[in-house]
N, C-alpha and C. Protein backbone atom coordinates (compact mmCIF):
# COMPACT_ATOMS: atom_id res chain seq x y z
N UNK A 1 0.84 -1.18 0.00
CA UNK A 1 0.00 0.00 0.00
C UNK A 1 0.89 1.25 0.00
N UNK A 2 0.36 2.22 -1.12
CA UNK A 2 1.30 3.35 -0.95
C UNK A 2 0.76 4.32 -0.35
N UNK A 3 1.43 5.67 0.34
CA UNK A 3 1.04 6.44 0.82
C UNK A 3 1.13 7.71 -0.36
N UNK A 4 -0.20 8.52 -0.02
CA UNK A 4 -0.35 9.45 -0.97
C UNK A 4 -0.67 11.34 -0.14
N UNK A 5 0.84 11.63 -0.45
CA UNK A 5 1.14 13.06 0.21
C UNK A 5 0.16 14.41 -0.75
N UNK A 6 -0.30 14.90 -0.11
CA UNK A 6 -0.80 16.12 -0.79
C UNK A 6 0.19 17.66 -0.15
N UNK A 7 0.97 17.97 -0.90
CA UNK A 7 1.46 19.36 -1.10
C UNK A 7 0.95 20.48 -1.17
N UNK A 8 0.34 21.30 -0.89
CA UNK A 8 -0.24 22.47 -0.94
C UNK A 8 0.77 23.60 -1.49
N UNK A 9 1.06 24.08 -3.08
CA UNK A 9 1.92 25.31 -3.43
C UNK A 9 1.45 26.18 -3.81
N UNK A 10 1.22 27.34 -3.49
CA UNK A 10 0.68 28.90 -3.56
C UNK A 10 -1.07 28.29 -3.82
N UNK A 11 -1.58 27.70 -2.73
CA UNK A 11 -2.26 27.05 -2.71
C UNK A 11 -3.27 27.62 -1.43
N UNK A 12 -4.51 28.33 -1.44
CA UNK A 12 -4.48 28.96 -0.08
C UNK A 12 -6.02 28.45 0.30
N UNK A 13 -6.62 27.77 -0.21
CA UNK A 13 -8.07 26.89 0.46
C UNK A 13 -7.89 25.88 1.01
N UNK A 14 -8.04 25.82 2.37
CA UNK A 14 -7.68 24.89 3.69
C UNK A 14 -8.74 23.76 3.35
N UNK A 15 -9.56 24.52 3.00
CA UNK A 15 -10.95 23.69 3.70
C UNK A 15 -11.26 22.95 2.07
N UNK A 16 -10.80 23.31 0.75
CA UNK A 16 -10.78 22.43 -0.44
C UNK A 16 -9.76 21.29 0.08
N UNK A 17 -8.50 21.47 0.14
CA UNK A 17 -7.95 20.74 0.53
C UNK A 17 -7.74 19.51 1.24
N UNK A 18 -8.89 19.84 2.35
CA UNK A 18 -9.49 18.64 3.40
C UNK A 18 -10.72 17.73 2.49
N UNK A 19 -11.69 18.56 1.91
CA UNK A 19 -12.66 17.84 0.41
C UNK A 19 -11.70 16.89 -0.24
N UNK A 20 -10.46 17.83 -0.73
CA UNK A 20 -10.46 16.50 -1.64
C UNK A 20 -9.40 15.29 -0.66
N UNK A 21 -8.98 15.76 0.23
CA UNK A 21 -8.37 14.60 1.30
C UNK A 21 -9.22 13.63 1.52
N UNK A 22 -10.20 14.06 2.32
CA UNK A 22 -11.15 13.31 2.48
C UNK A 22 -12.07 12.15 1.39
N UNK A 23 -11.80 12.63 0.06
CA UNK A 23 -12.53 11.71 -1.22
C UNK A 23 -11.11 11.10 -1.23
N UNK A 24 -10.01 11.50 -1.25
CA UNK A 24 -8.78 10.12 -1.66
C UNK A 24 -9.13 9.20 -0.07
N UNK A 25 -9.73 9.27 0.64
CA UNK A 25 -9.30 8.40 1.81
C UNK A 25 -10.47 7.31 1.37
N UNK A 26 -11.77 8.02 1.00
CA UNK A 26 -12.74 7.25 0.40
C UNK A 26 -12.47 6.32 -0.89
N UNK A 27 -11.61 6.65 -1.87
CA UNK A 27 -10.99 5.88 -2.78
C UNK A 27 -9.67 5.09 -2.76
N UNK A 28 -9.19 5.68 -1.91
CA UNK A 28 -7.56 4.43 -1.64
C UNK A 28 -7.51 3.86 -0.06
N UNK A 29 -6.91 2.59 -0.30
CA UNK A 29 -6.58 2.38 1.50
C UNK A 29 -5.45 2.80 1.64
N UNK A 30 -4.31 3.86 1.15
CA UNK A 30 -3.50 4.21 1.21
C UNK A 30 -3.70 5.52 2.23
N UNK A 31 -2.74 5.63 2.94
CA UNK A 31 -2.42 6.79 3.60
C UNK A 31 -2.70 7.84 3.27
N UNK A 32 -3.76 8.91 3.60
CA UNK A 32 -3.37 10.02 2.76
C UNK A 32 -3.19 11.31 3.38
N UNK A 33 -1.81 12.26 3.25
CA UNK A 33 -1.42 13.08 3.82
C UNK A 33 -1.39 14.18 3.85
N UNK A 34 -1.49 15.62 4.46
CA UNK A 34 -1.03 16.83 3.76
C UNK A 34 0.21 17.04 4.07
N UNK A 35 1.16 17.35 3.40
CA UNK A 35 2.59 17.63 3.14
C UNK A 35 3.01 19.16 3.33
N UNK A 36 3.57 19.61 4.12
CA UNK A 36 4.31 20.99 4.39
C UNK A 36 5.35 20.94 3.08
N UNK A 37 5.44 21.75 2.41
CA UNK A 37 6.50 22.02 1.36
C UNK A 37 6.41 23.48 1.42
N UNK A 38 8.73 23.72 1.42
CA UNK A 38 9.04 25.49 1.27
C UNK A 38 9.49 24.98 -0.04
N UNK A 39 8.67 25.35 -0.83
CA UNK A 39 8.81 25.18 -2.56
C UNK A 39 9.10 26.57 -3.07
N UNK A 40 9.94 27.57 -3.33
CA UNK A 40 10.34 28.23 -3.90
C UNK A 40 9.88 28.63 -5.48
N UNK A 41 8.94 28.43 -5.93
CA UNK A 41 8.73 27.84 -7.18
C UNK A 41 8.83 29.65 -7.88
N UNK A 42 9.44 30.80 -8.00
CA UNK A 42 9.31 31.38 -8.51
C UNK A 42 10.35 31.84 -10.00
N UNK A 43 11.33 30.94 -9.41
CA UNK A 43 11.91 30.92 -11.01
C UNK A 43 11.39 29.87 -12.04
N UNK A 44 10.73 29.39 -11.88
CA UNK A 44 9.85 28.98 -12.56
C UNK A 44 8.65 29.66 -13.34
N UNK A 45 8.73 30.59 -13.31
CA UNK A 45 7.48 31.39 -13.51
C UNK A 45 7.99 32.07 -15.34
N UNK A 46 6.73 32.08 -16.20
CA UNK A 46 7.89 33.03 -17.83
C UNK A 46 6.90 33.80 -17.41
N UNK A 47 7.61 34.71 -17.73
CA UNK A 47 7.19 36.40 -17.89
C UNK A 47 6.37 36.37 -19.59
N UNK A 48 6.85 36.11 -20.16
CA UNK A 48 6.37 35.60 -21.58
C UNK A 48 5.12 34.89 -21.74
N UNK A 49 4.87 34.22 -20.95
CA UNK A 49 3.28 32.96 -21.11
C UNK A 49 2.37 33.60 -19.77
N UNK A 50 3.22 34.23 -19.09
CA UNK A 50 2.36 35.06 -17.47
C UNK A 50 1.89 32.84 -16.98
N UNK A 51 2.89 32.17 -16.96
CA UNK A 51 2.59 31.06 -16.52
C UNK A 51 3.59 30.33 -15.40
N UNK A 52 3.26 29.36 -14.99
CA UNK A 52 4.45 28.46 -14.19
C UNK A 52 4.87 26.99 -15.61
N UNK A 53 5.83 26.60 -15.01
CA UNK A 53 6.55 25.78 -16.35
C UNK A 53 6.72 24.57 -14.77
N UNK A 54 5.61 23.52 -15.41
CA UNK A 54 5.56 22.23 -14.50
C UNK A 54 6.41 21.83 -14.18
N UNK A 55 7.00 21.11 -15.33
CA UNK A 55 8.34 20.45 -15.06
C UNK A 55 8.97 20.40 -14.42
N UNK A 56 9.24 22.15 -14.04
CA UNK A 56 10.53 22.84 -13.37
C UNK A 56 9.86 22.31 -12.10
N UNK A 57 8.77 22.94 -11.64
CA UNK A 57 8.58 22.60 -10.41
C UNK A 57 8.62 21.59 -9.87
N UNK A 58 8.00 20.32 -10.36
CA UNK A 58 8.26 19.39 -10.33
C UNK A 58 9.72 18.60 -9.88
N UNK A 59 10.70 19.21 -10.51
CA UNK A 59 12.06 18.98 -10.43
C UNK A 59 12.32 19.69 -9.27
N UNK A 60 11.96 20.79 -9.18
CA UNK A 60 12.66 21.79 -7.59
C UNK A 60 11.61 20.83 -6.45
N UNK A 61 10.67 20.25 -6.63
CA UNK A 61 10.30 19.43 -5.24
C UNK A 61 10.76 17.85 -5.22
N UNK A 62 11.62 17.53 -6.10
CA UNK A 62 12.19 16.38 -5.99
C UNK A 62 12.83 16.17 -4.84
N UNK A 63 13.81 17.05 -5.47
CA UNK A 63 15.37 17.12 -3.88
C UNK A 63 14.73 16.89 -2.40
N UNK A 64 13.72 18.23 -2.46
CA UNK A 64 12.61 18.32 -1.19
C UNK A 64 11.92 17.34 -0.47
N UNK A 65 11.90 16.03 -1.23
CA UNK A 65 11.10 14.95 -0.74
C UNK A 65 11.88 13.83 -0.91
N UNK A 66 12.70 13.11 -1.29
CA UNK A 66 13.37 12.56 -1.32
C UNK A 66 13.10 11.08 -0.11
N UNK A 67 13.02 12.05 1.24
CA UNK A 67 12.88 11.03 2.25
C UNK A 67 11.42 10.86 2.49
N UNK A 68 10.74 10.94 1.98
CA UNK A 68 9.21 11.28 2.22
C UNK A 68 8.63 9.72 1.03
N UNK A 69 8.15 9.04 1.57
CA UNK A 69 7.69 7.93 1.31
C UNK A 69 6.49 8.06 0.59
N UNK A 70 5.93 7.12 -0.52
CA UNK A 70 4.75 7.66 -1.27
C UNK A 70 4.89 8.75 -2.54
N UNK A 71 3.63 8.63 -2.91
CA UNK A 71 3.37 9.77 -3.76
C UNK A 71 3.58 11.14 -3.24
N UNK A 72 3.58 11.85 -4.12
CA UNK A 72 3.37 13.07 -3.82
C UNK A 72 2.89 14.10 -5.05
N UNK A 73 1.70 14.74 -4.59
CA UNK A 73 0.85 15.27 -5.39
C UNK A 73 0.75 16.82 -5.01
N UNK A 74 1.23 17.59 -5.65
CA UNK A 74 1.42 19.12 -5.78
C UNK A 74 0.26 19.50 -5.92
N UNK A 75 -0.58 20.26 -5.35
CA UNK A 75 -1.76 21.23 -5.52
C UNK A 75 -1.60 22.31 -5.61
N UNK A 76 -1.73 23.37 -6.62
CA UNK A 76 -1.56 24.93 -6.84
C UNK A 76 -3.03 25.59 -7.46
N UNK A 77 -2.60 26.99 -7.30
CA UNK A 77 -3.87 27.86 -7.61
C UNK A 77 -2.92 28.64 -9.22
N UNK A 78 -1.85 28.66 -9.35
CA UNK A 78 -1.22 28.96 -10.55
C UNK A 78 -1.57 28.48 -11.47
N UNK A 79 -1.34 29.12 -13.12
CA UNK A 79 -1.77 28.38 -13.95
C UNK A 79 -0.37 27.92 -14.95
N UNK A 80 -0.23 26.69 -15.23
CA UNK A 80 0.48 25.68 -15.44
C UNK A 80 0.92 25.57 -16.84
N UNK A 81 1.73 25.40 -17.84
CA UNK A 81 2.24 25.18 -19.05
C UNK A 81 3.47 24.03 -19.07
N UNK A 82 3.74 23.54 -19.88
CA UNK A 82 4.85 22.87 -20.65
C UNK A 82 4.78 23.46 -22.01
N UNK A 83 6.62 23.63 -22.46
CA UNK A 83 6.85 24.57 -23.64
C UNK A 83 5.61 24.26 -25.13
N UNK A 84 5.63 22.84 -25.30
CA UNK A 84 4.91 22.11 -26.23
C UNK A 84 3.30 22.77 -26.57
N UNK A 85 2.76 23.11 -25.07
CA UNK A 85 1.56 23.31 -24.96
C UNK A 85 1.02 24.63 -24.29
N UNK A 86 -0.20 25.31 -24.88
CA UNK A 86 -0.85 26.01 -24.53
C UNK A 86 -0.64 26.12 -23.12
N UNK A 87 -1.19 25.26 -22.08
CA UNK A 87 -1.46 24.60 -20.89
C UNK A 87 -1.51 23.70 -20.44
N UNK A 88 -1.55 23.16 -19.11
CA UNK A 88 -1.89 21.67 -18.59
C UNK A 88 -2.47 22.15 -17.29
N UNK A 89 -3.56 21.08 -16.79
CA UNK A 89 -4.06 21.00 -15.95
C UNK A 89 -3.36 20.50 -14.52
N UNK A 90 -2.52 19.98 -15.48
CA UNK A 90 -1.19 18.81 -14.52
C UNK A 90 -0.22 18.21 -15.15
N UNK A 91 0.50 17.51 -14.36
CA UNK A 91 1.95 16.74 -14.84
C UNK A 91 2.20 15.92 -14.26
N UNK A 92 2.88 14.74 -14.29
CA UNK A 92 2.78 13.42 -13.04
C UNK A 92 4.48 13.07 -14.07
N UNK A 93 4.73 12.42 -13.45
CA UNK A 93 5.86 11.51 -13.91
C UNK A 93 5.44 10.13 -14.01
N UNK A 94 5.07 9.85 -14.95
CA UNK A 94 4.79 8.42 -15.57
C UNK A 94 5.37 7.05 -14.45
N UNK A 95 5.09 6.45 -14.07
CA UNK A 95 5.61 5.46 -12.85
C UNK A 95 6.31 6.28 -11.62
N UNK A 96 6.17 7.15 -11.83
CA UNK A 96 7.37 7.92 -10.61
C UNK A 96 6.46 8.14 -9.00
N UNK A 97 6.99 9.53 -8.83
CA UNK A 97 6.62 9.84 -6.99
C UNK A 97 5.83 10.83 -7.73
N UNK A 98 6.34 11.74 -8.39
CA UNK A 98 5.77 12.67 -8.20
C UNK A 98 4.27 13.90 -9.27
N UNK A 99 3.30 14.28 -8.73
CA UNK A 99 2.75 15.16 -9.83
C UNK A 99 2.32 16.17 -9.62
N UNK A 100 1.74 17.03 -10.27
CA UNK A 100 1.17 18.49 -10.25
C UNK A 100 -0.42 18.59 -10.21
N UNK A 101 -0.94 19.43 -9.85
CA UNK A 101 -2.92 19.80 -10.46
C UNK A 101 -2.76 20.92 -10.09
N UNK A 102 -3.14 22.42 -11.42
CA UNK A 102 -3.17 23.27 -10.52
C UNK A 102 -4.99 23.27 -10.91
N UNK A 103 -5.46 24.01 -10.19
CA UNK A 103 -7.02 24.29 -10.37
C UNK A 103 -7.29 25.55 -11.14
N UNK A 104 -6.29 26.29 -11.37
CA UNK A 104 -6.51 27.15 -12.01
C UNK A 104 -7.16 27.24 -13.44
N UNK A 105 -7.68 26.62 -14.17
CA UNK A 105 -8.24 26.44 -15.42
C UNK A 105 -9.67 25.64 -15.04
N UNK A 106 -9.54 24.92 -14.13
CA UNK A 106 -10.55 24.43 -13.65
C UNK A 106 -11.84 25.49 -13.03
N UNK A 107 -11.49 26.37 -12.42
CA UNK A 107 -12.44 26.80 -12.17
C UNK A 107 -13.73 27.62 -13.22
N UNK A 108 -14.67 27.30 -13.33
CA UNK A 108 -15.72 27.49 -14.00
C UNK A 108 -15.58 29.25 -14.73
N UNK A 109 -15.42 30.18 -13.31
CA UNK A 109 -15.43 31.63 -13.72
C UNK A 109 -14.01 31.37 -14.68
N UNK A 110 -13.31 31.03 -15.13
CA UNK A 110 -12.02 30.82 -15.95
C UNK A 110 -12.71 31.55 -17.75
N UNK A 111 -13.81 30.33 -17.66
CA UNK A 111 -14.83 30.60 -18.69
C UNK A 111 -15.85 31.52 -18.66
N UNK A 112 -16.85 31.03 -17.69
CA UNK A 112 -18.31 31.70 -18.02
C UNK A 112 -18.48 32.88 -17.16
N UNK A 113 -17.44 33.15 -16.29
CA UNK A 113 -17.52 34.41 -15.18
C UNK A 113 -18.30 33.88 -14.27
N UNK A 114 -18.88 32.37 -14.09
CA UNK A 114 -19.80 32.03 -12.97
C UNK A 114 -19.36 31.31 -12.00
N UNK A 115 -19.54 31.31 -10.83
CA UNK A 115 -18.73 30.38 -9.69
C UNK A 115 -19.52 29.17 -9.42
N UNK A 116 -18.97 28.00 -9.52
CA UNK A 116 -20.08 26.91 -9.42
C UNK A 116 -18.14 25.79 -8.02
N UNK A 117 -18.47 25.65 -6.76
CA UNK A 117 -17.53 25.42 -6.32
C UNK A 117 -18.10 23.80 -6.44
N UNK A 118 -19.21 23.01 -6.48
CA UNK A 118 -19.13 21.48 -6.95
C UNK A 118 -18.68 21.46 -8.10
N UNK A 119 -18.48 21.36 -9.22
CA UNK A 119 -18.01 21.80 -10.34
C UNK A 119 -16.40 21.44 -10.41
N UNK A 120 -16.16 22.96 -9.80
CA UNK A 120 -14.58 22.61 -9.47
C UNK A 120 -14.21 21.82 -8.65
N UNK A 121 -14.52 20.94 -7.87
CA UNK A 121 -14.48 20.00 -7.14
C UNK A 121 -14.96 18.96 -7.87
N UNK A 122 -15.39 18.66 -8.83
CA UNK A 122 -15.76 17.55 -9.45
C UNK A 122 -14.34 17.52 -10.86
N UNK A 123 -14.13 18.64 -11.27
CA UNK A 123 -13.32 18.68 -11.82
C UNK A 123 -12.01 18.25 -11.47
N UNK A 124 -11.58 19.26 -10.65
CA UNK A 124 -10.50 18.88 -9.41
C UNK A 124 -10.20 16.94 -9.61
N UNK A 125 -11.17 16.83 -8.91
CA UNK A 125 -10.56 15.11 -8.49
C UNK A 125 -10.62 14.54 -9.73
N UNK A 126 -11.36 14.76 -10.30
CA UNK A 126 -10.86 13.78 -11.81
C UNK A 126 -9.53 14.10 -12.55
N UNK A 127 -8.77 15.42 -12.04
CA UNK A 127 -7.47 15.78 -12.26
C UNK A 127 -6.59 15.20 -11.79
N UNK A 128 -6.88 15.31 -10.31
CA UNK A 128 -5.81 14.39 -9.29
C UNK A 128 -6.25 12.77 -9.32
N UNK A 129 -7.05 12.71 -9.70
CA UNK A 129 -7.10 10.74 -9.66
C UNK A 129 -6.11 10.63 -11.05
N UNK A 130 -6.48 11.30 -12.50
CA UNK A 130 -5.70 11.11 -13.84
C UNK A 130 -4.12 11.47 -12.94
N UNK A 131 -3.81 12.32 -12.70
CA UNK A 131 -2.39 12.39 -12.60
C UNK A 131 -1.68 11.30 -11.49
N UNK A 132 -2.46 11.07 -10.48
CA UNK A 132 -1.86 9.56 -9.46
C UNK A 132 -2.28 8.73 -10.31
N UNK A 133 -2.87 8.36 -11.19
CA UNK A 133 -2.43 7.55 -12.46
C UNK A 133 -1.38 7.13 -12.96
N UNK A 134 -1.11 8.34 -13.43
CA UNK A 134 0.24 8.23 -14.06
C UNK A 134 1.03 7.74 -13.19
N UNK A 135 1.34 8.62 -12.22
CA UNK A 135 2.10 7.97 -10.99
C UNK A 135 2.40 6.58 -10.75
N UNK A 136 1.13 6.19 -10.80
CA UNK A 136 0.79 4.65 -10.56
C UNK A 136 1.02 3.35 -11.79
N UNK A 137 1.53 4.34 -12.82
CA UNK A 137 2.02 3.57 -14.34
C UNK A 137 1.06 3.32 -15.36
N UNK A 138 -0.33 4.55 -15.15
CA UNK A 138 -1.12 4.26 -16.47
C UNK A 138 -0.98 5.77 -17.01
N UNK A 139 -1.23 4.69 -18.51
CA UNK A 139 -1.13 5.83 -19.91
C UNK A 139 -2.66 6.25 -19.68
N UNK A 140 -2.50 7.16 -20.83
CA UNK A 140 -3.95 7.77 -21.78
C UNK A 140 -4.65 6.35 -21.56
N UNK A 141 -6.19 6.68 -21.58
CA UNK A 141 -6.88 5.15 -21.24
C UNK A 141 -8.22 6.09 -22.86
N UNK A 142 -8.21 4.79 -23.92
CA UNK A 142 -9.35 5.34 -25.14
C UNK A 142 -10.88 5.31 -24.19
N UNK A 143 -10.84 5.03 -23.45
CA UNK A 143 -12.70 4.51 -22.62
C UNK A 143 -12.96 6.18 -22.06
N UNK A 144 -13.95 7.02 -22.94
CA UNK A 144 -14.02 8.38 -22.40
C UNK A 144 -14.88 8.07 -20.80
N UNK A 145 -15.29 7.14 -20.38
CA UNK A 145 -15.42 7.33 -19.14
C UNK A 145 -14.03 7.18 -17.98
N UNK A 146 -13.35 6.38 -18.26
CA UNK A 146 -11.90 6.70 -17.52
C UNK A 146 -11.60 7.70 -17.36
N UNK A 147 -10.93 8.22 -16.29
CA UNK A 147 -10.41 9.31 -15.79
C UNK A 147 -9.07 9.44 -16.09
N UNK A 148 -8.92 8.89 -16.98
CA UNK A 148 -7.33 8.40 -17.19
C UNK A 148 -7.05 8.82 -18.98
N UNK A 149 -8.67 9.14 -19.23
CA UNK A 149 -8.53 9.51 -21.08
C UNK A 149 -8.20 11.22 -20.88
N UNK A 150 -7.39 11.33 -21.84
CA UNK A 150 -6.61 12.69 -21.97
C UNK A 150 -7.87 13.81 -22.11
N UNK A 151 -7.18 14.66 -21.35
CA UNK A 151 -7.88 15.82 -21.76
C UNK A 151 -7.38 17.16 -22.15
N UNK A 152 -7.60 17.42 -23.44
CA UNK A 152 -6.98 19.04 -24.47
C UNK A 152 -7.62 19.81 -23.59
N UNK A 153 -8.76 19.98 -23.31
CA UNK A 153 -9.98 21.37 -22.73
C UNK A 153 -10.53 21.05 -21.30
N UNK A 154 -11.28 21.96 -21.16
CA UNK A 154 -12.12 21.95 -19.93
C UNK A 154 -13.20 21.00 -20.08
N UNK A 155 -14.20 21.24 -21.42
CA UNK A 155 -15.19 19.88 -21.90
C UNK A 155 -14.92 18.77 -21.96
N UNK A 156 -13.64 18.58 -22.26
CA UNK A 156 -13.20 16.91 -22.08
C UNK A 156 -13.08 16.47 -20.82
N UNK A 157 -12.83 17.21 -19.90
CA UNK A 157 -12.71 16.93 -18.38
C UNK A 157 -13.70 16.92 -18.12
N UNK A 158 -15.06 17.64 -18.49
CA UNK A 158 -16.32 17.57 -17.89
C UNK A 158 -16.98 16.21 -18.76
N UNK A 159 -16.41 15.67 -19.36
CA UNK A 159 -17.13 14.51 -20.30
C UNK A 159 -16.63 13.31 -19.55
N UNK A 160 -15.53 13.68 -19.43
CA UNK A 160 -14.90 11.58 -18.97
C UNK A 160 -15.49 11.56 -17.41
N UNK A 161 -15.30 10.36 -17.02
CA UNK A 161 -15.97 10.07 -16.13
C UNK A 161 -15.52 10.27 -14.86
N UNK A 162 -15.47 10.02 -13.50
CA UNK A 162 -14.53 10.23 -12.02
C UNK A 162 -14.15 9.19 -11.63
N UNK A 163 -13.72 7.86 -12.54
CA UNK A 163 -13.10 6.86 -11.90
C UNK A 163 -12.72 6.13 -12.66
N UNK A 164 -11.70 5.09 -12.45
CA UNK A 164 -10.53 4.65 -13.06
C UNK A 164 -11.82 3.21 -13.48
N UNK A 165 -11.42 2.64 -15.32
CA UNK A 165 -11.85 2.02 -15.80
C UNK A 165 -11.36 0.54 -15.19
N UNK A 166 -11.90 -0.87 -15.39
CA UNK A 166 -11.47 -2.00 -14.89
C UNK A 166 -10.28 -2.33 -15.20
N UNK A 167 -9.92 -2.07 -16.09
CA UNK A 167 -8.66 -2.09 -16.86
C UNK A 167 -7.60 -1.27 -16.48
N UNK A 168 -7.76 0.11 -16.31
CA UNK A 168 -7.28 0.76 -15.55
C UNK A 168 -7.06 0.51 -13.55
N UNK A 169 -8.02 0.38 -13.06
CA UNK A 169 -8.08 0.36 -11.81
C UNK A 169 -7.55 -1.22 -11.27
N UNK A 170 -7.10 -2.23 -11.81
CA UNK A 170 -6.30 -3.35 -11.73
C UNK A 170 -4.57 -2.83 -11.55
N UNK A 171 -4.57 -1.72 -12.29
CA UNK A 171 -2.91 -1.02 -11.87
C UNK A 171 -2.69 -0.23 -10.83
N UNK A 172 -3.48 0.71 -10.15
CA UNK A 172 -3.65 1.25 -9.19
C UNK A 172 -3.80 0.76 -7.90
N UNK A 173 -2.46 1.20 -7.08
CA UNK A 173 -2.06 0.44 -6.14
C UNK A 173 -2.96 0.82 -4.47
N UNK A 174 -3.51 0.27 -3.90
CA UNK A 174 -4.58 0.77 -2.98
C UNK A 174 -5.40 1.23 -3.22
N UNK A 175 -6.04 1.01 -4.56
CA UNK A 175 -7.54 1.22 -4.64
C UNK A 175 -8.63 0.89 -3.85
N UNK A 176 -9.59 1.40 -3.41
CA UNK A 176 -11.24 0.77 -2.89
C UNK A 176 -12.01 -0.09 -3.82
């Protein structure tokens, strides 16, 4: 059973934080933690895209955790890029420790100027279950109800489903 750390970076809703704690404890028998991290993440930031560059961060909380057992899952309110792409919602390292979600694209007013906070919370976890995915050693999954099928936009995230397909959820280590 693995343990699954939640990070909080420029990240300032206590009480989201405990929501979505509370739904990973309901979906894994794994441990699940909140993680103190002094993440520095500001050279990371382009002046050019007004974005954060995942990767980097990703890499500056490596060193940082090292002794820290489990996953570890970065939560931010920043909004997120890799050079390749427009944006990302997140970043995981394919079999590894570590990934990203920021919520920033997620939230509804992003688009329609309207605040809908189930929404982003429904969104949210289908972010962080796809990226401890990866974590956990699954690809892109073709089944648009998997939470694990890619998503370009915000509609594709609101289309696939909130839980890992049979096929999928056979790789995922401490599942319910």
């Amino acid at each position: 059973m693995t343990c699954i750390n939640i990070a909080p970076v420029k990240f300032s809703n206590n009480s989201f934080l405990k929501k979505i704690i509370k739904e990973l404890n309901s979906r894994f028998r794994s441990d699940i933690s909140l993680l103190a991290l002094d993440l520095e993440m500001e050279q990371t930031y382009s002046e050019d895209r007004g974005q954060f560059f995942s990767s980097q961060i990703i890499s500056l909380s490596t060193p940082l955790t090292q002794s820290v057992p489990g996953k570890i899952l970065l939560i931010t309110e920043v909004d997120l890029f890799v050079p390749v792409l427009t944006f990302v919602f997140g970043e995981a390292q394919l079999n590894g420790k570590h990934s990203i979600v920021s919520v920033c694209r997620l939230h509804e007013e992003f688009y329609s100027g309207i605040s809908d906070d189930d929404l982003l919370f429904q969104r949210t976890m289908k972010e962080v279950l796809h990226e401890l995915g990866h974590c956990f050693g699954l690809l892109h999954c073709i089944d648009w109800d998997c939470v694990m099928h890619s998503s370009q936009g915000i509609e594709e995230v609101d289309i696939k489903g909130n839980f890992y397909c049979k096929t999928c959820a056979r790789s995922v280590d401490g599942l319910k």
